[in-house]
PDB file of N, CA and C in Angstrom:
ATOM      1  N   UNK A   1     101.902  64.017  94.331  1.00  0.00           N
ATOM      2  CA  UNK A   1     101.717  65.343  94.884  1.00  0.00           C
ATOM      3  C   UNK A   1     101.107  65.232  96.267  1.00  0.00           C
ATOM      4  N   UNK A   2     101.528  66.118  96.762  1.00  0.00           N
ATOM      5  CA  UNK A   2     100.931  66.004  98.500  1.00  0.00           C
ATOM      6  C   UNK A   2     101.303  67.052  99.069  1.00  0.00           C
ATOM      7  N   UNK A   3     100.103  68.094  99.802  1.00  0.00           N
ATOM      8  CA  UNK A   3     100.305  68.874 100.905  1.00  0.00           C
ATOM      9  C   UNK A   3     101.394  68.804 101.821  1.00  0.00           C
ATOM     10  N   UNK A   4     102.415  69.670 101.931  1.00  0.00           N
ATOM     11  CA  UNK A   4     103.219  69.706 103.068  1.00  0.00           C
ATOM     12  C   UNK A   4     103.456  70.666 104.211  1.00  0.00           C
ATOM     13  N   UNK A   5     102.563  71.651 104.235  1.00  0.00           N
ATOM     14  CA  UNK A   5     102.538  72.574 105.201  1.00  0.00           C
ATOM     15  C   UNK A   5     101.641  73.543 104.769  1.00  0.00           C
ATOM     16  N   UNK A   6     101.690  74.372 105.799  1.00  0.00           N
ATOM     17  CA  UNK A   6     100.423  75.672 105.735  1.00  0.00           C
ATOM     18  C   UNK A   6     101.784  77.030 105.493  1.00  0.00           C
ATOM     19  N   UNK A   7     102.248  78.058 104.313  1.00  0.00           N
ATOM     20  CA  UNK A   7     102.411  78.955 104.192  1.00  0.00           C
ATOM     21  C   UNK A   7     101.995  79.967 105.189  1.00  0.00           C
ATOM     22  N   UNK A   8     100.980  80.231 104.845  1.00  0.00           N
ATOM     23  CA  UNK A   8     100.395  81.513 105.992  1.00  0.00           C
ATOM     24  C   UNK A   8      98.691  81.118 106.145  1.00  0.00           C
ATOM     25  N   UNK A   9      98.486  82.241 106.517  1.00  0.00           N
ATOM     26  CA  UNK A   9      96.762  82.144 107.054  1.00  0.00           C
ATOM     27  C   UNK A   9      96.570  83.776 107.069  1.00  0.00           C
ATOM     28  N   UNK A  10      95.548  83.770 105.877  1.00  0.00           N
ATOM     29  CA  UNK A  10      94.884  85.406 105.738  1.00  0.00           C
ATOM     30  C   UNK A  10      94.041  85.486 106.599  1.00  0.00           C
ATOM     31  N   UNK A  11      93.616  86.833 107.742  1.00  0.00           N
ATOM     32  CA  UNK A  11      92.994  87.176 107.824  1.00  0.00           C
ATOM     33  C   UNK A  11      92.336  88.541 106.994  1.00  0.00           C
ATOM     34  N   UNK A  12      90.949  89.176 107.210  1.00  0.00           N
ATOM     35  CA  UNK A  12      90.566  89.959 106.368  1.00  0.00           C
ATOM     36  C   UNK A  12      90.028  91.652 107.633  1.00  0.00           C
ATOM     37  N   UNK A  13      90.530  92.709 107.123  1.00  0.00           N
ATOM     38  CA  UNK A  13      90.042  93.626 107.725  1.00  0.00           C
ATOM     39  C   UNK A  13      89.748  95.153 107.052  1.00  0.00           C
ATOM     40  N   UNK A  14      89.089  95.765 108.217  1.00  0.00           N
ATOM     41  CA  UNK A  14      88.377  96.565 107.307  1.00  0.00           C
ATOM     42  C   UNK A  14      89.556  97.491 106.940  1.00  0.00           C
ATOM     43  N   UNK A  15      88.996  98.914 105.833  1.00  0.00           N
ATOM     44  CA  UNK A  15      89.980  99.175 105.066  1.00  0.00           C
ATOM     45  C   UNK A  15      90.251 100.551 106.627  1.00  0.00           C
ATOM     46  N   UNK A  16      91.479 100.789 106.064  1.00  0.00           N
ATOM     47  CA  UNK A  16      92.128 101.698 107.270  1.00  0.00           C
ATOM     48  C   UNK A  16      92.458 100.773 108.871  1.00  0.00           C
ATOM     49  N   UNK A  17      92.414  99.947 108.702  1.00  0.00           N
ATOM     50  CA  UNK A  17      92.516  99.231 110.011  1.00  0.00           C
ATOM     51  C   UNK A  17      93.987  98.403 110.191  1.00  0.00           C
ATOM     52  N   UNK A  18      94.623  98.771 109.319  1.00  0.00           N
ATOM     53  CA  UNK A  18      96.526  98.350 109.618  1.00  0.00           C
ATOM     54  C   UNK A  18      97.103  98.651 110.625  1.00  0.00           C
ATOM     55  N   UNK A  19      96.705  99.638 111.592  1.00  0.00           N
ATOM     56  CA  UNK A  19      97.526 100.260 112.726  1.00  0.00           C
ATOM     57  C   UNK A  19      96.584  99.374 114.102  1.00  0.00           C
ATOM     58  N   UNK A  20      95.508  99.371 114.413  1.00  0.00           N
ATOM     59  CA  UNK A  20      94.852  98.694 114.904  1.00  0.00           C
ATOM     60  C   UNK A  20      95.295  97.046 114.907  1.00  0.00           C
ATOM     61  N   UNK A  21      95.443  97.096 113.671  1.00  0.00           N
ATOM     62  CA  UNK A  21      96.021  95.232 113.977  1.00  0.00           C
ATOM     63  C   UNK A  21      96.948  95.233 114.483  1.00  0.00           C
ATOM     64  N   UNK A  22      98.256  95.861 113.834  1.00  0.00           N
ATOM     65  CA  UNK A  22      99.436  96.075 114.279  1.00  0.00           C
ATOM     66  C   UNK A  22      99.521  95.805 115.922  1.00  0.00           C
ATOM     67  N   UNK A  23      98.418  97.087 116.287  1.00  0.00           N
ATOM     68  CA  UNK A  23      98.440  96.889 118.175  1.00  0.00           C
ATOM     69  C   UNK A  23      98.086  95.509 118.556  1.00  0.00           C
ATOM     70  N   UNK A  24      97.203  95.094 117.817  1.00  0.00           N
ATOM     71  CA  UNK A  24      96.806  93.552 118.527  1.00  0.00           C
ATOM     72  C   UNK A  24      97.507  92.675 118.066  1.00  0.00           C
ATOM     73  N   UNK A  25      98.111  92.290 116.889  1.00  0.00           N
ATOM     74  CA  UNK A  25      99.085  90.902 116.496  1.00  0.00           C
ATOM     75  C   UNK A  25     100.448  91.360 116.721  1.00  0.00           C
ATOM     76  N   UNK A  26     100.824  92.635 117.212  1.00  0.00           N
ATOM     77  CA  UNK A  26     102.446  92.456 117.205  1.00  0.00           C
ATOM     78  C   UNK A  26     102.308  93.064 118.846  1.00  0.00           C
ATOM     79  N   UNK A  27     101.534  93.897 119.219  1.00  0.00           N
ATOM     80  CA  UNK A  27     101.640  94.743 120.488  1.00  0.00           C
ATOM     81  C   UNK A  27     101.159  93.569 121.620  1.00  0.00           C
ATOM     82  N   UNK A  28     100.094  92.908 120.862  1.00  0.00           N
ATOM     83  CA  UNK A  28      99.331  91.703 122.635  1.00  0.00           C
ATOM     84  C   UNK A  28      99.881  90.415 122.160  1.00  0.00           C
ATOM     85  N   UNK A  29      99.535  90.163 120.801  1.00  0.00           N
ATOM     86  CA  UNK A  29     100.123  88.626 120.566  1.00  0.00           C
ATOM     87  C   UNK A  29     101.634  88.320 120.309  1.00  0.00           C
ATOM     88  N   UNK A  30     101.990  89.675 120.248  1.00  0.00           N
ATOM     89  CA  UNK A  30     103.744  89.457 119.911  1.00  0.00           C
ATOM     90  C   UNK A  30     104.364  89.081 119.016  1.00  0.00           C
ATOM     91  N   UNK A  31     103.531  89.377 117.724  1.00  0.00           N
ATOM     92  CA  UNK A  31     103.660  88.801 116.245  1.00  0.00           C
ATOM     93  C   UNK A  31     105.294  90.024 116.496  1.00  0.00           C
ATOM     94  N   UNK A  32     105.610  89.687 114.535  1.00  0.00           N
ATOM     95  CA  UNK A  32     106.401  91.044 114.512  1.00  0.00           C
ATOM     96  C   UNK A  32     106.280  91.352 113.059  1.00  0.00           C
ATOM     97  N   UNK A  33     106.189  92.616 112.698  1.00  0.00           N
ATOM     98  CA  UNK A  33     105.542  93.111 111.088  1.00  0.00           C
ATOM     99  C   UNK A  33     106.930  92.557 110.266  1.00  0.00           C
ATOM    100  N   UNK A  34     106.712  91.973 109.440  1.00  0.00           N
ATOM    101  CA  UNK A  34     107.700  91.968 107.636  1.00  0.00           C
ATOM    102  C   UNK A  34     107.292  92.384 106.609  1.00  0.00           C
ATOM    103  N   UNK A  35     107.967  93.391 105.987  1.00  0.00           N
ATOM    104  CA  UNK A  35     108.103  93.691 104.987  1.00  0.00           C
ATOM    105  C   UNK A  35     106.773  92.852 103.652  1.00  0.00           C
ATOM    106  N   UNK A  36     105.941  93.605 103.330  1.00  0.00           N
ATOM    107  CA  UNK A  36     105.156  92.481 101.781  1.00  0.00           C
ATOM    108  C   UNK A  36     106.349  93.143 100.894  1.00  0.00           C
ATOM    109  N   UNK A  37     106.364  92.256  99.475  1.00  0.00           N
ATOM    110  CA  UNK A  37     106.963  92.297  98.394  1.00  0.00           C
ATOM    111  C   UNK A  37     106.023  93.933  97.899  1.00  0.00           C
ATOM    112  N   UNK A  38     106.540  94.561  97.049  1.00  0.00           N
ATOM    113  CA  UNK A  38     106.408  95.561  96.793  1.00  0.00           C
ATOM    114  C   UNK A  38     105.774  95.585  95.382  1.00  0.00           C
ATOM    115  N   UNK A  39     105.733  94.405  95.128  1.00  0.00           N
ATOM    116  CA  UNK A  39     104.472  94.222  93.620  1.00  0.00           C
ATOM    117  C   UNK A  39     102.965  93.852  94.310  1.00  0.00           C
ATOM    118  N   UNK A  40     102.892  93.684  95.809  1.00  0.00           N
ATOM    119  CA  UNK A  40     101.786  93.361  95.710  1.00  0.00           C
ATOM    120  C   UNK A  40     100.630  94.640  96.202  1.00  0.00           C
ATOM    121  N   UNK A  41      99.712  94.631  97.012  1.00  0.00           N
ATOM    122  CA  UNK A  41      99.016  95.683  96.713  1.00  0.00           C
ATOM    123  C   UNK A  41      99.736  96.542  98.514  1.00  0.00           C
ATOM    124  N   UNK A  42      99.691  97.636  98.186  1.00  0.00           N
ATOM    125  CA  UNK A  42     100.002  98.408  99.567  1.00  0.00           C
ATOM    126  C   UNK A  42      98.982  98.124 100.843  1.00  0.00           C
ATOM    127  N   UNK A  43      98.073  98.484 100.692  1.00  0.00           N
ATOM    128  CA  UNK A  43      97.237  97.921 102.258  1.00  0.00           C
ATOM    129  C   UNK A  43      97.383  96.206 102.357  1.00  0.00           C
ATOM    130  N   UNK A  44      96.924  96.902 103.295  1.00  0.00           N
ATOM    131  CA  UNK A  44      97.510  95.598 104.963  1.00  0.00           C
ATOM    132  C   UNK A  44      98.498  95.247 105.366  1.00  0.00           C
ATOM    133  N   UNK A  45      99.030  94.314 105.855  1.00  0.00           N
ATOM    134  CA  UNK A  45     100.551  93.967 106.582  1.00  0.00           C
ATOM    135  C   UNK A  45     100.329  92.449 106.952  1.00  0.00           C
ATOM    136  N   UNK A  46     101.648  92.102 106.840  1.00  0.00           N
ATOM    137  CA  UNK A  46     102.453  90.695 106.664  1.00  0.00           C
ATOM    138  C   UNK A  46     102.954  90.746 108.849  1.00  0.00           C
ATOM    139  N   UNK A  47     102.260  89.501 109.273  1.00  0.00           N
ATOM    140  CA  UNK A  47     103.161  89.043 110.373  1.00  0.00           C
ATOM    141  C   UNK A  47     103.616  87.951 110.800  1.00  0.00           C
ATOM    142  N   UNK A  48     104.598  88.076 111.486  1.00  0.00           N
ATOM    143  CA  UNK A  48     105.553  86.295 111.541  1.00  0.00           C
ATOM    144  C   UNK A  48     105.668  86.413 112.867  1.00  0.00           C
ATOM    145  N   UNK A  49     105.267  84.973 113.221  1.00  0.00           N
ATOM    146  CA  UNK A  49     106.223  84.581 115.035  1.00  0.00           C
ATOM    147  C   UNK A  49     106.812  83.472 114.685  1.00  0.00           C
ATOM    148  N   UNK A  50     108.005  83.200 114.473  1.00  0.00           N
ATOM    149  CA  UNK A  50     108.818  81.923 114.537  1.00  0.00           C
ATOM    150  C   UNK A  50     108.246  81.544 113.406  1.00  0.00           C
ATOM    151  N   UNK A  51     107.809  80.024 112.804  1.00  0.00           N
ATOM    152  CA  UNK A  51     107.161  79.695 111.638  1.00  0.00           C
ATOM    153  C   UNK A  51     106.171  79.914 111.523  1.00  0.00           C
ATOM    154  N   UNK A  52     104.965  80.529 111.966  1.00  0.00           N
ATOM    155  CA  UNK A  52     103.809  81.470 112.000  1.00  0.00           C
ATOM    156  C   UNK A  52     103.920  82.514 111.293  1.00  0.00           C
ATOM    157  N   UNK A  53     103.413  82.661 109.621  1.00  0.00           N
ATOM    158  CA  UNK A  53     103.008  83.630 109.040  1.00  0.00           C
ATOM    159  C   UNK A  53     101.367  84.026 108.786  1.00  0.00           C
ATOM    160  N   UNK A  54     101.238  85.169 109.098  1.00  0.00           N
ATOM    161  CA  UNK A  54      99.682  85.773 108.828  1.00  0.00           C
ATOM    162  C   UNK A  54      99.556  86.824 108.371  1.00  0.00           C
ATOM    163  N   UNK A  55      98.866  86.771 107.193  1.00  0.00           N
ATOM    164  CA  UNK A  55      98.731  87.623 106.124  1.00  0.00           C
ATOM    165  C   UNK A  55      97.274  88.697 106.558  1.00  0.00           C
ATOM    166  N   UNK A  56      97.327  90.003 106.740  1.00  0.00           N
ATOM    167  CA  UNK A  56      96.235  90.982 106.831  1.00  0.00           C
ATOM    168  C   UNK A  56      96.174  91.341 105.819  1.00  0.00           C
ATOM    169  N   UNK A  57      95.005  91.029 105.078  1.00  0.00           N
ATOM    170  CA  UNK A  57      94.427  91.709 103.636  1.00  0.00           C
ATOM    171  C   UNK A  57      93.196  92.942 104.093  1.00  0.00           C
ATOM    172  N   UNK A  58      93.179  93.970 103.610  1.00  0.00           N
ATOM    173  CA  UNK A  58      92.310  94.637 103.404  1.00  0.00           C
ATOM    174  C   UNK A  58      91.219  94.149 102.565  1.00  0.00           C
ATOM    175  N   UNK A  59      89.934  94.238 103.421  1.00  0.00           N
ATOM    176  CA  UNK A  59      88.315  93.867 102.156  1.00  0.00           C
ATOM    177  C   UNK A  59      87.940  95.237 102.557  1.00  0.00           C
ATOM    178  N   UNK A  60      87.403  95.973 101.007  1.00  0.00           N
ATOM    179  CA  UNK A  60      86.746  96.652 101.186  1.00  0.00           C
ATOM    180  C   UNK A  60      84.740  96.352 101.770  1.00  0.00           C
ATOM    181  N   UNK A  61      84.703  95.071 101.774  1.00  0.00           N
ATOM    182  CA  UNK A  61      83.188  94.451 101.735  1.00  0.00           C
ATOM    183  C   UNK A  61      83.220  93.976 102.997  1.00  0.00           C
ATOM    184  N   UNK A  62      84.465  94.218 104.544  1.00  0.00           N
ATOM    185  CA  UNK A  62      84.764  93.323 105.531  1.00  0.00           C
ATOM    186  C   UNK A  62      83.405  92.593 106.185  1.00  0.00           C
ATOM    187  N   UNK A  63      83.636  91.755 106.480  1.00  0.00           N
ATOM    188  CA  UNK A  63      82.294  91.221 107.738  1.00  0.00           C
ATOM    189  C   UNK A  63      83.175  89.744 108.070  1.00  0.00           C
ATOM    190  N   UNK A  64      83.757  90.015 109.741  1.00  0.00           N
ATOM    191  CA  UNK A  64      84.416  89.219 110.387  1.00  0.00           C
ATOM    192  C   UNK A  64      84.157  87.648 110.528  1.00  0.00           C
ATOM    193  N   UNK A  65      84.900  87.291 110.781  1.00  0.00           N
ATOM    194  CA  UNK A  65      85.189  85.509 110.552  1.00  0.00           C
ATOM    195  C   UNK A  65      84.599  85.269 111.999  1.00  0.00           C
ATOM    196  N   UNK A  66      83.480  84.754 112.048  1.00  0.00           N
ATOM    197  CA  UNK A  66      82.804  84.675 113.520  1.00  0.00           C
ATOM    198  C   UNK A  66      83.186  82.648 114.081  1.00  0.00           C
ATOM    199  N   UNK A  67      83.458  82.229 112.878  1.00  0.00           N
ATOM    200  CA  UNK A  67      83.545  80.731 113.145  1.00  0.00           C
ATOM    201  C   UNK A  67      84.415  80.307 112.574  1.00  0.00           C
ATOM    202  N   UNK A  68      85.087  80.159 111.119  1.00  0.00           N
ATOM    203  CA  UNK A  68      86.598  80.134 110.305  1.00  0.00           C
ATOM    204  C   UNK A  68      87.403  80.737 111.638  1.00  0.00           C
ATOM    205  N   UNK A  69      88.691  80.419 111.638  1.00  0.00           N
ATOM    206  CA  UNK A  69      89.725  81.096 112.496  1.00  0.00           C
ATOM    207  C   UNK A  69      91.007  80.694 112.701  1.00  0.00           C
ATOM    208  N   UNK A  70      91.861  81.202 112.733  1.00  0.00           N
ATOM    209  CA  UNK A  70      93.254  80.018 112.315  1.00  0.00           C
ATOM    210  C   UNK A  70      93.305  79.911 114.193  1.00  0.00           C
ATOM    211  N   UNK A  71      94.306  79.036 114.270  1.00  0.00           N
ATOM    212  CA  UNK A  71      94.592  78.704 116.005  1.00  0.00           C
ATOM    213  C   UNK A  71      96.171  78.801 115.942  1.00  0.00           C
ATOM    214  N   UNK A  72      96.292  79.233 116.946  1.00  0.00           N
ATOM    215  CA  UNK A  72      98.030  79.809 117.248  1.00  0.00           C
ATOM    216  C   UNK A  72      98.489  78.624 118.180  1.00  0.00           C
ATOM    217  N   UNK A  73      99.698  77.514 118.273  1.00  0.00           N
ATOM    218  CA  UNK A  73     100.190  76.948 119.270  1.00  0.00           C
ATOM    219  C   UNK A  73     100.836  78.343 119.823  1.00  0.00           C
ATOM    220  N   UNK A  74     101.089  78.305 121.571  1.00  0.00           N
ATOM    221  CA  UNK A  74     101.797  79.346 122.418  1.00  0.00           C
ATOM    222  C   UNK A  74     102.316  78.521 122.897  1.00  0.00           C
ATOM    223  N   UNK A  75     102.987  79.350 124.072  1.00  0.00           N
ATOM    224  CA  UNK A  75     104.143  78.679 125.002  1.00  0.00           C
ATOM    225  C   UNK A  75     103.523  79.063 126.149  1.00  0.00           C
ATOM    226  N   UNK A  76     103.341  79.755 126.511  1.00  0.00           N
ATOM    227  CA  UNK A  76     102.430  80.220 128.297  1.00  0.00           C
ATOM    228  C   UNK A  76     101.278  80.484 127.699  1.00  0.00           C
ATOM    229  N   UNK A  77      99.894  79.999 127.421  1.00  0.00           N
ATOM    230  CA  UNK A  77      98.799  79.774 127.242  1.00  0.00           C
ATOM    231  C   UNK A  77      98.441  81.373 128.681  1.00  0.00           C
ATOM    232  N   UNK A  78      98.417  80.557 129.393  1.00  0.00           N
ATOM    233  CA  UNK A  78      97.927  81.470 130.535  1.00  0.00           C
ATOM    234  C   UNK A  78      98.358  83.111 130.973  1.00  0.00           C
ATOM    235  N   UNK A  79      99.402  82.780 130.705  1.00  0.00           N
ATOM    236  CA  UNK A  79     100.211  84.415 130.565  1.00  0.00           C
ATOM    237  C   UNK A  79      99.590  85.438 129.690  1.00  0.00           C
ATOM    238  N   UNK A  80      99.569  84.546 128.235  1.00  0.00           N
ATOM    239  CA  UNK A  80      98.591  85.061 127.087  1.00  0.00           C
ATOM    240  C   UNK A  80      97.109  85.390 127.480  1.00  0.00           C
ATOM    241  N   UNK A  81      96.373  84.795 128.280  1.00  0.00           N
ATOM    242  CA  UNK A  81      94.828  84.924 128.347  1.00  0.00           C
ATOM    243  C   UNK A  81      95.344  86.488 129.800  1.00  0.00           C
ATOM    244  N   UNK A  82      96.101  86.867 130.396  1.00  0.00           N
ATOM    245  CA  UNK A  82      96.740  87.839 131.367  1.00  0.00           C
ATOM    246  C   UNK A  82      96.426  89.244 130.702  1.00  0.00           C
ATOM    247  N   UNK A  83      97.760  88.379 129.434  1.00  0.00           N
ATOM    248  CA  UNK A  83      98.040  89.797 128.335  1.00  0.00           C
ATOM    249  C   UNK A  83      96.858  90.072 127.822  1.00  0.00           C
ATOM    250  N   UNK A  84      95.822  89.404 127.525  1.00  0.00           N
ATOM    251  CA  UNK A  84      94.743  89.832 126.868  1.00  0.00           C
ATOM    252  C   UNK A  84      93.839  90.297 127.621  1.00  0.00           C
ATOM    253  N   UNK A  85      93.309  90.072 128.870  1.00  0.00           N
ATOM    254  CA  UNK A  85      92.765  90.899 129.568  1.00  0.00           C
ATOM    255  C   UNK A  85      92.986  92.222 129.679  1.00  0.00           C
ATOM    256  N   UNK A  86      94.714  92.339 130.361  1.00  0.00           N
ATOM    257  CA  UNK A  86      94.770  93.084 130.491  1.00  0.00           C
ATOM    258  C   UNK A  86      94.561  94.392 129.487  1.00  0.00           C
ATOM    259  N   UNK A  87      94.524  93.640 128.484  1.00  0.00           N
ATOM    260  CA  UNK A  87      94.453  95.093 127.056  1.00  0.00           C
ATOM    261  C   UNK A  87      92.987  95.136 126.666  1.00  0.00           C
ATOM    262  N   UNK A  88      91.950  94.490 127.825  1.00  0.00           N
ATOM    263  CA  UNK A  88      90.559  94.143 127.620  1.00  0.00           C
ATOM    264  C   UNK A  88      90.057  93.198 126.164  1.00  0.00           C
ATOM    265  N   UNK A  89      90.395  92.406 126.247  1.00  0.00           N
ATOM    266  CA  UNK A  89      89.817  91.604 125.238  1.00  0.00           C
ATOM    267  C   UNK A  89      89.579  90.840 126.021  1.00  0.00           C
ATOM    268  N   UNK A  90      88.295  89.998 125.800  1.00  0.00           N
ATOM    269  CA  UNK A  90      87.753  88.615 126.281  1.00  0.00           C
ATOM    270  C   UNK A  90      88.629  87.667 126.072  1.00  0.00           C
ATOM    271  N   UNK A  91      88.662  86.962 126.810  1.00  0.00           N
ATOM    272  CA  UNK A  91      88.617  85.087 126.135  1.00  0.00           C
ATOM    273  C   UNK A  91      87.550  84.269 126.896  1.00  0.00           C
ATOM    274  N   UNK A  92      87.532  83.329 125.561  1.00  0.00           N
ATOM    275  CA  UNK A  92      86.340  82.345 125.644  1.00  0.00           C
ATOM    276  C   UNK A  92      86.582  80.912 125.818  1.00  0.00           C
ATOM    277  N   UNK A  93      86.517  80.076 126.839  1.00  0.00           N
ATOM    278  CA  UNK A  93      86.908  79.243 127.132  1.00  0.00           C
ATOM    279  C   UNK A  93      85.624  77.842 126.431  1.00  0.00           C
ATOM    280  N   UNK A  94      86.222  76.746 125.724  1.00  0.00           N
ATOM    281  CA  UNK A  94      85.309  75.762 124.964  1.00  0.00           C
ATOM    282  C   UNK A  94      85.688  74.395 125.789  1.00  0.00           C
ATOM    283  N   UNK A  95      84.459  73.486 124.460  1.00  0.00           N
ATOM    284  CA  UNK A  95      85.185  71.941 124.715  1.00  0.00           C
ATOM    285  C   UNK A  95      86.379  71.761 124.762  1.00  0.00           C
ATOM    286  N   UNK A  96      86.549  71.073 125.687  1.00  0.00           N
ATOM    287  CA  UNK A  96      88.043  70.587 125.840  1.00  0.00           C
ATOM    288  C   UNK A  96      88.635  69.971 124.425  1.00  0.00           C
ATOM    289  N   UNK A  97      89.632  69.557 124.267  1.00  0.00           N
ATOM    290  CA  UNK A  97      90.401  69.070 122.977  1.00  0.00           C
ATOM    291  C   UNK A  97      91.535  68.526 124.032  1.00  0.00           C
ATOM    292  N   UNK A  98      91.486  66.992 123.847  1.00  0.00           N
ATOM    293  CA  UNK A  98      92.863  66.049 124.010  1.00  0.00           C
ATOM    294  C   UNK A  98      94.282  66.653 123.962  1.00  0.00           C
ATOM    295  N   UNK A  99      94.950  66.810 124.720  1.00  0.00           N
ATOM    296  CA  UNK A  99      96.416  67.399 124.657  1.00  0.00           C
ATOM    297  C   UNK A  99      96.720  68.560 124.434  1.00  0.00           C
ATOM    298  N   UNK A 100      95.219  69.820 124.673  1.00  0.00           N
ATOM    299  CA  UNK A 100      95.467  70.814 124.485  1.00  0.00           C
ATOM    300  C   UNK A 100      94.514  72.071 125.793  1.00  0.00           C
ATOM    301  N   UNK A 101      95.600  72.651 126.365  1.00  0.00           N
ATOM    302  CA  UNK A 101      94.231  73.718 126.793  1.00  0.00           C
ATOM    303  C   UNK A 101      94.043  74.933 125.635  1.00  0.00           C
ATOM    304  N   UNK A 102      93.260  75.235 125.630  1.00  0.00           N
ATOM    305  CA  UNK A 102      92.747  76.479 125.060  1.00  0.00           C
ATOM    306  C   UNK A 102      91.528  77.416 124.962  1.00  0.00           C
ATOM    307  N   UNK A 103      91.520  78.820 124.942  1.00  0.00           N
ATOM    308  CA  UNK A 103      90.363  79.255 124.742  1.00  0.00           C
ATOM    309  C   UNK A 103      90.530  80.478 123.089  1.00  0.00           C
ATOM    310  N   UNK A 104      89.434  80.827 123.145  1.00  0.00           N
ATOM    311  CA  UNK A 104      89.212  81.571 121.853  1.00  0.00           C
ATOM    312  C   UNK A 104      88.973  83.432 122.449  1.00  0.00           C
ATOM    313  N   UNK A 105      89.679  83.762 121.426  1.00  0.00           N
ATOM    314  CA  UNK A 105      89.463  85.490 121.411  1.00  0.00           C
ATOM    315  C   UNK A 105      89.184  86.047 120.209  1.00  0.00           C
ATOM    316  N   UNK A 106      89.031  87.202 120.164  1.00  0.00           N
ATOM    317  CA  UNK A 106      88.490  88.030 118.258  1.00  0.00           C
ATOM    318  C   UNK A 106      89.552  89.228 118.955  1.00  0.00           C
ATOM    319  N   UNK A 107      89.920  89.322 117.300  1.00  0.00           N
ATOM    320  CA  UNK A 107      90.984  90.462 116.965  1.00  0.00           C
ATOM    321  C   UNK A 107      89.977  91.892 117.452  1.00  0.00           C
ATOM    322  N   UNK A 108      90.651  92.874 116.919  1.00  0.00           N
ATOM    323  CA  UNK A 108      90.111  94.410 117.366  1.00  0.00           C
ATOM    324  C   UNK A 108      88.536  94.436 116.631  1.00  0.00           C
ATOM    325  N   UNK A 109      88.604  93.274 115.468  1.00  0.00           N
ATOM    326  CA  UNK A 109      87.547  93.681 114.033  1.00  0.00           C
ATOM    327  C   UNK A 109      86.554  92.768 113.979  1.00  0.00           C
ATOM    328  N   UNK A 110      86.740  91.352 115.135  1.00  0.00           N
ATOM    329  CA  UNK A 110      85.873  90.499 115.467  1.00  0.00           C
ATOM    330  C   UNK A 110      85.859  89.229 114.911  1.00  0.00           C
ATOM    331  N   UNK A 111      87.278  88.770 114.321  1.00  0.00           N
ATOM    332  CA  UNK A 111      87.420  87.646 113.717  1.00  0.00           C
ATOM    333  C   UNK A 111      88.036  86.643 114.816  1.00  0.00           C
ATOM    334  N   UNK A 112      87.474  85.404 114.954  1.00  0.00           N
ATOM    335  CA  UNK A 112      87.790  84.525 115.884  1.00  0.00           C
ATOM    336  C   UNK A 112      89.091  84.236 115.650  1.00  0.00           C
ATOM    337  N   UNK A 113      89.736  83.866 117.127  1.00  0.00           N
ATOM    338  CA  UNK A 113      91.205  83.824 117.062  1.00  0.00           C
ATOM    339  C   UNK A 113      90.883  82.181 118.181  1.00  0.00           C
ATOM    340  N   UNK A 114      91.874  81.769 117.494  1.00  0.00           N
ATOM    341  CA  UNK A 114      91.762  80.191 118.880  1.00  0.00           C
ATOM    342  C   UNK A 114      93.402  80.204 119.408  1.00  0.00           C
ATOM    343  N   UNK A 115      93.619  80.210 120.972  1.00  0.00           N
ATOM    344  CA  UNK A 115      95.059  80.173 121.223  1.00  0.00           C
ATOM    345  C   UNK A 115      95.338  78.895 121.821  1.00  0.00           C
ATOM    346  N   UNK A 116      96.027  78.248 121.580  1.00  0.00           N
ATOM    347  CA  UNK A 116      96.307  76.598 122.275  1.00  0.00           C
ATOM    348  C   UNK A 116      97.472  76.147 122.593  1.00  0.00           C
ATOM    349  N   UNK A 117      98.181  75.524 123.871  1.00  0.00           N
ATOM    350  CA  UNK A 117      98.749  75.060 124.178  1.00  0.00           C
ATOM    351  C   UNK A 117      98.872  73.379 124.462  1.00  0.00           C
ATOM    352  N   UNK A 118      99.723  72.828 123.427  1.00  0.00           N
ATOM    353  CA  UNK A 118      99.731  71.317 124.441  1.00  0.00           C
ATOM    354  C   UNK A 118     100.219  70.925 125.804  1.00  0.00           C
ATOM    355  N   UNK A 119      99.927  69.997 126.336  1.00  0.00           N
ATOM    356  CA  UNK A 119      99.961  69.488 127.339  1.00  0.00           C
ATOM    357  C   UNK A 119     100.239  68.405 127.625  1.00  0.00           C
TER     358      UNK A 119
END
């Protein structure tokens, strides 16, 4: 038996906050919404970019991922840190990492986001 890939990556948000994500993972990051299966629970929303799936669960108990955080490979790193300004979100620029630039941002709800490009 052996691990062969990552499925998706949940993030968690507060309850009523589906339209809000929506704006930030499909409107700035350019995700795009799919369909959840219809046995599972109605709040939150399913998004995909290419093989990138991320799952938004509703917590009713939310309190944001300040250090956990999944990391997105991009294609224009820099374009992305543009788009995000421009829609006012920070980015946070760290230690360097070997073969990669990147800096870190938080969704609308304050969960760390890491965006990275190799090099």
């Amino acid at each position: 038996m052996a691990i062969v890939g990552i499925d998706h990556v949940q993030l968690a948000i507060p309850e009523g906050g589906e339209d809000t994500a929506r704006g930030f993972f499909c409107g700035i990051l350019g995700m795009s919404e799919v369909p959840k299966p219809t046995n599972l629970s109605p709040d939150g929303c399913w998004m995909v970019a290419g093989p990138v799936s991320l799952h938004i669960g509703v917590d009713p108990d939310f309190t944001p991922a300040k250090k956990a955080h999944p990391a997105f490979l991009v294609d224009d790193l820099e374009g992305l840190r543009e788009t995000l300004h421009a829609a006012g979100c920070e980015t946070i620029d760290d230690k360097p990492v070997k073969g990669y630039s990147r800096f870190f941002t938080a969704d609308p709800f304050g969960n760390r986001i890491e965006l990275m490009q190799r090099v």
